[in-house]
Protein backbone atom coordinates (compact mmCIF):
# COMPACT_ATOMS: atom_id res chain seq x y z
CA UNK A 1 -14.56 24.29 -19.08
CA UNK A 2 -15.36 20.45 -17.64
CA UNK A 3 -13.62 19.68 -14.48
CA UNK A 4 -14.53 17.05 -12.00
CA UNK A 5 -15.21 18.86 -8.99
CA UNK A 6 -15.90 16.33 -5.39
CA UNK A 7 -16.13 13.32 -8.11
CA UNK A 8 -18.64 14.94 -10.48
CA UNK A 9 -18.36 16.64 -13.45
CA UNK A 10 -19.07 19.46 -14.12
CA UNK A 11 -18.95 22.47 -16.90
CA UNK A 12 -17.41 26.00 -15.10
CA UNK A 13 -16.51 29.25 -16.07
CA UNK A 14 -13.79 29.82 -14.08
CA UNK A 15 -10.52 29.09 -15.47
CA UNK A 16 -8.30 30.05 -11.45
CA UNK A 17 -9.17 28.12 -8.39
CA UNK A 18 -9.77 31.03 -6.71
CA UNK A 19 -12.19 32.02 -9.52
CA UNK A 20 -13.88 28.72 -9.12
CA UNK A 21 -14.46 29.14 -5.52
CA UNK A 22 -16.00 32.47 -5.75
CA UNK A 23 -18.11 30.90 -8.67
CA UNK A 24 -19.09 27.92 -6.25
CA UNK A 25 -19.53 29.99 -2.87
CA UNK A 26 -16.70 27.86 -1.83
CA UNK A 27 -15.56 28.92 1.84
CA UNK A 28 -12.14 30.13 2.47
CA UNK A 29 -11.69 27.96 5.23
CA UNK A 30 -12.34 24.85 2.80
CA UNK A 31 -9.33 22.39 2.62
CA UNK A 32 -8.46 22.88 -1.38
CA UNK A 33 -6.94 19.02 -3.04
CA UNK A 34 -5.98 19.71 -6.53
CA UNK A 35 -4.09 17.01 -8.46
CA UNK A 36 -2.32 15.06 -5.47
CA UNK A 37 -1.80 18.46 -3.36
CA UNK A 38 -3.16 20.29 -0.61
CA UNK A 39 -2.98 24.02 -2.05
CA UNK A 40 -3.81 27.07 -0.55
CA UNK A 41 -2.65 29.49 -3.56
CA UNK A 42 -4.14 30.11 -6.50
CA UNK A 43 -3.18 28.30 -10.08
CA UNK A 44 -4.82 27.98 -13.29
CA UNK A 45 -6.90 24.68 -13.98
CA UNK A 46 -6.72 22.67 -16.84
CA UNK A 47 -9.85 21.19 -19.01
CA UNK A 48 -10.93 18.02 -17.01
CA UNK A 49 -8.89 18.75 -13.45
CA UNK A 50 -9.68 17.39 -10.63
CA UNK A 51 -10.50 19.29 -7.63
CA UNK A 52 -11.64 18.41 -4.68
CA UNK A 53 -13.28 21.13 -1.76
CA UNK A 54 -13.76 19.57 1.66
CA UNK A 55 -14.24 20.54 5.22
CA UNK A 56 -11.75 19.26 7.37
CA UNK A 57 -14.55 18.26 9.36
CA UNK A 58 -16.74 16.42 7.12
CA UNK A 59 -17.58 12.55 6.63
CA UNK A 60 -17.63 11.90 2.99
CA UNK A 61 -19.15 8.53 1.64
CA UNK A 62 -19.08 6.83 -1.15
CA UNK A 63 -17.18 8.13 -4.56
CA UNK A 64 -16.47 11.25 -3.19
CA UNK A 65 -14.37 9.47 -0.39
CA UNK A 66 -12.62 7.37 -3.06
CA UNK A 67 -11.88 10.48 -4.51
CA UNK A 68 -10.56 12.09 -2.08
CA UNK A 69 -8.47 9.35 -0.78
CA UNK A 70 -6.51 9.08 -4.11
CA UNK A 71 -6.48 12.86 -4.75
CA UNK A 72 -3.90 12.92 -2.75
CA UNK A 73 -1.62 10.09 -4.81
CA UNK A 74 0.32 11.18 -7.70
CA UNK A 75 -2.29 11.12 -10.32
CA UNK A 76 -1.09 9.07 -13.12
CA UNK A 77 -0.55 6.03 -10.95
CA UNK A 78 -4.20 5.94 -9.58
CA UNK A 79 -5.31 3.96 -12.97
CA UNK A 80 -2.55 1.80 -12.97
CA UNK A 81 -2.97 0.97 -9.18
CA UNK A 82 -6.64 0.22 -9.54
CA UNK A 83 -6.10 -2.23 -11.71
CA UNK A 84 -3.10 -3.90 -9.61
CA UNK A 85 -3.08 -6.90 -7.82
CA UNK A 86 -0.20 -7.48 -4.93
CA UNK A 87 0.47 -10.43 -3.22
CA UNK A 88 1.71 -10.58 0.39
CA UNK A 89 3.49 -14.06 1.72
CA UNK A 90 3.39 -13.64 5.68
CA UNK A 91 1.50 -11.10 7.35
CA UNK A 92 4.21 -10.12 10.41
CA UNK A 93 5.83 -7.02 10.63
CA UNK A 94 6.72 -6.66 7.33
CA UNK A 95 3.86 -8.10 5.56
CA UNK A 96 1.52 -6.39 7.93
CA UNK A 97 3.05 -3.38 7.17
CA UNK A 98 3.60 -3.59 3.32
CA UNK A 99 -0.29 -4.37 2.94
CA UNK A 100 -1.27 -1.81 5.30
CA UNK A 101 0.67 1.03 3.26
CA UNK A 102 -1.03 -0.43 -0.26
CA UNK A 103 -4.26 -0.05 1.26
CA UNK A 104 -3.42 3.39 2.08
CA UNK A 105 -2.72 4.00 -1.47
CA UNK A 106 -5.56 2.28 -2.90
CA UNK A 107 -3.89 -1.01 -4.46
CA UNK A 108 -7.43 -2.71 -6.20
CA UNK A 109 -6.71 -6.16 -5.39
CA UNK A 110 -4.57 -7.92 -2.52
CA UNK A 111 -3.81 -11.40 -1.80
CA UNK A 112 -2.94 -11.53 1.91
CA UNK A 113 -1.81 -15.40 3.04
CA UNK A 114 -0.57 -16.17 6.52
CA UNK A 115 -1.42 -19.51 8.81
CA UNK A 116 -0.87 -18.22 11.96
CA UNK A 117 -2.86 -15.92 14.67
CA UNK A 118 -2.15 -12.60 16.90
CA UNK A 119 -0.30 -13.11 19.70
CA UNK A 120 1.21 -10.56 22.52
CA UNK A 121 4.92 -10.82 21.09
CA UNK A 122 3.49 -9.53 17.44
CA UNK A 123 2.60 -6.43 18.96
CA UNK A 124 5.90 -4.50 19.18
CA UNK A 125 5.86 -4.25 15.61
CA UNK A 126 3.28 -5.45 13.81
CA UNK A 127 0.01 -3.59 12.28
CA UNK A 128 -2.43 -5.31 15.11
CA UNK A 129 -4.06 -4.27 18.25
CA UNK A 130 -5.22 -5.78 21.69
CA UNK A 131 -8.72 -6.70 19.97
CA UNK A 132 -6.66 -9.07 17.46
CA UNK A 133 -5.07 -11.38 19.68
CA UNK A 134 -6.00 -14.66 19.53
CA UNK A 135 -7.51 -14.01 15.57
CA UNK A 136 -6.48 -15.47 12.23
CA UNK A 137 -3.73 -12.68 11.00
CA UNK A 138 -5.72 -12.59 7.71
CA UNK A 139 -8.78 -12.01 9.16
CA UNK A 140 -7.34 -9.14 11.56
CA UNK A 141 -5.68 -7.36 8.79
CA UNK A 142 -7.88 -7.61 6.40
CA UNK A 143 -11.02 -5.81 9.24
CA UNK A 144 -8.12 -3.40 9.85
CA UNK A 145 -7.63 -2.52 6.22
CA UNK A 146 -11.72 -2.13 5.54
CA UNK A 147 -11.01 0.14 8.77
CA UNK A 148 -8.54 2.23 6.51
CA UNK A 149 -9.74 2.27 2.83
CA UNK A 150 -13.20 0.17 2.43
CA UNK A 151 -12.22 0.13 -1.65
CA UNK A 152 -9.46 -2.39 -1.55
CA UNK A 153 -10.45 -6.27 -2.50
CA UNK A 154 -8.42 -8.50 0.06
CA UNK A 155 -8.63 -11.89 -0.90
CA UNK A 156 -6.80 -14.17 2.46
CA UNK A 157 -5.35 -17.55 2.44
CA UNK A 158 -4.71 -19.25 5.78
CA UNK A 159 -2.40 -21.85 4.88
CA UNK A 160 1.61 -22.93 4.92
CA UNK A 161 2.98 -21.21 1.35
CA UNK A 162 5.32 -24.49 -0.08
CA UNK A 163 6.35 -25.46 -3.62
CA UNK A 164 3.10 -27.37 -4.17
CA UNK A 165 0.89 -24.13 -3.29
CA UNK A 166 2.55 -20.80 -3.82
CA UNK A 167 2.23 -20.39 -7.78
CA UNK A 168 -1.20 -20.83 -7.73
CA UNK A 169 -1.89 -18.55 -4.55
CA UNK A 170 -0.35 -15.78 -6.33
CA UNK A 171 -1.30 -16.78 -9.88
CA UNK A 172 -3.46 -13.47 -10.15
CA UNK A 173 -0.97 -10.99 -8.88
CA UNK A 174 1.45 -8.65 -10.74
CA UNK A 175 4.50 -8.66 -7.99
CA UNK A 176 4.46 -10.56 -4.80
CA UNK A 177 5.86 -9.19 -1.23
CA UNK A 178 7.65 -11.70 0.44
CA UNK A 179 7.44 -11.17 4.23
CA UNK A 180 8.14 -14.78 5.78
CA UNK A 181 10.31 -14.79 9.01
CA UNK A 182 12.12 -17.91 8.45
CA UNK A 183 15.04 -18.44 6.30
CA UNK A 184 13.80 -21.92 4.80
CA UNK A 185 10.51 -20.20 3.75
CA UNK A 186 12.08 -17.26 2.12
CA UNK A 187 14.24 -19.74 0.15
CA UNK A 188 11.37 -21.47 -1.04
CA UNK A 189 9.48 -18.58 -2.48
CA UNK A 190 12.54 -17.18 -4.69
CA UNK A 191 13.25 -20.66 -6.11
CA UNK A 192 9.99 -21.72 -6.48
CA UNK A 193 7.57 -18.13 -7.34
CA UNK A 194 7.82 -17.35 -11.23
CA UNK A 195 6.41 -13.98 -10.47
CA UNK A 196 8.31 -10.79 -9.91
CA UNK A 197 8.90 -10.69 -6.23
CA UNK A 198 10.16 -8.27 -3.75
CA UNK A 199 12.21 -10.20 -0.89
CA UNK A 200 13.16 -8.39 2.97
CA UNK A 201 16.89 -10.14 4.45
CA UNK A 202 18.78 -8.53 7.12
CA UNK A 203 16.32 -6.03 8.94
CA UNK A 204 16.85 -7.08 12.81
CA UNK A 205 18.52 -4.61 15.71
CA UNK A 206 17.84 -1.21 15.66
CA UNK A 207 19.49 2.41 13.73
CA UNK A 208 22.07 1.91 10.31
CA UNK A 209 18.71 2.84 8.33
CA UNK A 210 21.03 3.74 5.84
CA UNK A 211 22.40 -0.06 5.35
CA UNK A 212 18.22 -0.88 4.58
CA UNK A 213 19.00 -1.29 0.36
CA UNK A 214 17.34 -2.72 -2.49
CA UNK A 215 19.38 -5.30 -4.41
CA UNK A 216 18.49 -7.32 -7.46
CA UNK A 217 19.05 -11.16 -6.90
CA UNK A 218 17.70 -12.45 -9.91
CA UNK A 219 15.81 -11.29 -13.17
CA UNK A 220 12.68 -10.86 -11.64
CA UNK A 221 13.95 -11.15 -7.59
CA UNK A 222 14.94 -7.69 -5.82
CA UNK A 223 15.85 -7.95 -1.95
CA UNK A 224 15.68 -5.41 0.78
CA UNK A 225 17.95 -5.34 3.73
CA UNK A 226 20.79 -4.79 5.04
CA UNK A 227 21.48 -9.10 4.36
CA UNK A 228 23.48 -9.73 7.11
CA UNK A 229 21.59 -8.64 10.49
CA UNK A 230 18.87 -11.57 10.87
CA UNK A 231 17.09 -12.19 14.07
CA UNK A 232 18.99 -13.55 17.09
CA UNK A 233 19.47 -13.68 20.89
CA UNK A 234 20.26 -10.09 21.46
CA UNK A 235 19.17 -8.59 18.11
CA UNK A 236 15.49 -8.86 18.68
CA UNK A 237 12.98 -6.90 15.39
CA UNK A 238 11.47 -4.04 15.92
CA UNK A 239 9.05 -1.65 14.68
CA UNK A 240 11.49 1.20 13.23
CA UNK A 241 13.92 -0.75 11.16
CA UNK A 242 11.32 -3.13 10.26
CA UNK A 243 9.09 -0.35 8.75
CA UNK A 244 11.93 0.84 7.10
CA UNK A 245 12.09 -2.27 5.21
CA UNK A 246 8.50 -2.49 4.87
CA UNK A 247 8.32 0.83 3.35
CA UNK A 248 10.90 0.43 1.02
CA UNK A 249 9.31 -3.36 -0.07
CA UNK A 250 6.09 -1.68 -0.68
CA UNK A 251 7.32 2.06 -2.46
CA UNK A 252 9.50 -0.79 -4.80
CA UNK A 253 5.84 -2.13 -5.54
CA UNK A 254 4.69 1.18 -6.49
CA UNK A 255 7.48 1.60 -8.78
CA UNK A 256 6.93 -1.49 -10.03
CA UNK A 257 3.16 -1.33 -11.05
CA UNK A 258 3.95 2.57 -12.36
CA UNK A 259 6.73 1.10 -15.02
CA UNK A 260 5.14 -2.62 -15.61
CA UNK A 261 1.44 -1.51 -15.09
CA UNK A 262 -1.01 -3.72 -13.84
CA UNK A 263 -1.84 -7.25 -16.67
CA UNK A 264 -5.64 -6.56 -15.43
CA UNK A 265 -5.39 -2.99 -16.97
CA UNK A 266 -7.87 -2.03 -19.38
């Protein structure tokens, strides 16, 4: 049978993994990815599988380390997310952390727009390091994303998102994150953005994870939070709850693009 073994094809006799490794002088110590899994039993394989035999200390380049970065997604969203494009409005702790977990999943396109820089007080919760202070947010996320997965195309904006700007920013983009940390700015976006857009209010303070919901606000508006707890004297934001949100912004996304799919799809 054809199966697509470290991203080639190739025709096989075996119809077991375990067959196929003995076929291929595979070693036993070999870390085994077959169809979004790390497996260490044996199953029968299906014409055109995908399996993927690695050491755990190897380097791979190129398509084989595309492959093996999405082998490990569910496999019928890996087409659909190729073909996505995401928007992210603000790069903070949320933002930071929605387009950091895309990457990871291998969203093709981003559009990442923030004005600001790095400073000290962004790093108790927010996806930079000491090397970033002083940089252009875009520019430090999007180095720390090529870091991460080399096959995503971020696209930055440095500029203030208004009425005037923000369609055409994100005219390219299937759903839009919106990540601000200002109530005026967040207002904005949902009155003014005519795409589909996934809005964070009410994530400050720390534990209630539990009160962290999604919650349609309009036909094509959904907010996360808690929409009550915003930042104050004495109920600073911080990493965990923050991430929670973040998370939950960026798995809606993935839902999103799995039920819409992506208008770039071919």
């Amino acid at each position: 049978m054809r199966l697509k073994i470290n991203a080639q094809m190739r025709e096989c006799k075996s119809k077991s993994l375990f067959a196929l490794k003995a076929e291929l002088g595979v070693s036993d110590d070999a870390i085994t990815l077959y169809r979004g899994f790390a497996i260490t039993s044996d199953c029968e394989l299906d014409e055109n599988d995908s399996v993927i035999f690695m050491d755990k200390n190897e380097i791979p380049k190129g398509e084989l380390l595309r492959e093996i970065m999405y082998s490990r997604n569910t496999p019928e969203l890996n087409k659909a997310l190729k073909n996505a494009c995401v928007g992210v409005a603000g790069l903070g702790g949320l933002g930071s952390s929605v387009a950091i977990a895309l990457a990871r999943v291998g969203v093709g396109r981003m559009i990442l727009c923030d004005f600001d820089t790095v400073d000290a007080s962004n790093l108790n919760r927010q996806q930079y390091f000491l090397k970033d202070l002083g940089i252009k947010k875009t520019a430090a996320l999007k180095e720390n994303i090529a870091l991460i997965n080399p096959f995503v195309s971020v696209e930055t904006k440095d500029l203030w998102l208004d009425e005037s700007n923000v369609n055409e920013t994100f005219a390219p983009c299937d759903i839009v994150a919106e990540c601000f940390d200002n109530a005026k700015s967040k207002a904005m976006i949902i009155s003014s953005l005519s795409k589909p857009l996934i809005a964070a209010s009410g994530i400050a303070g720390y534990g209630r994870s539990e009160e962290i919901k999604i919650t349609q606000f309009a036909s094509n508006v959904w907010i996360c939070g808690d929409l009550k707890d915003a930042a104050s004297i004495g109920n600073g934001l911080m990493a965990p709850r923050v991430g929670v949100a973040a998370m939950m912004q960026a798995n809606f996304i993935l839902e999103f693009i799995a039920k819409n799919g992506a208008k770039n799809e071919k």
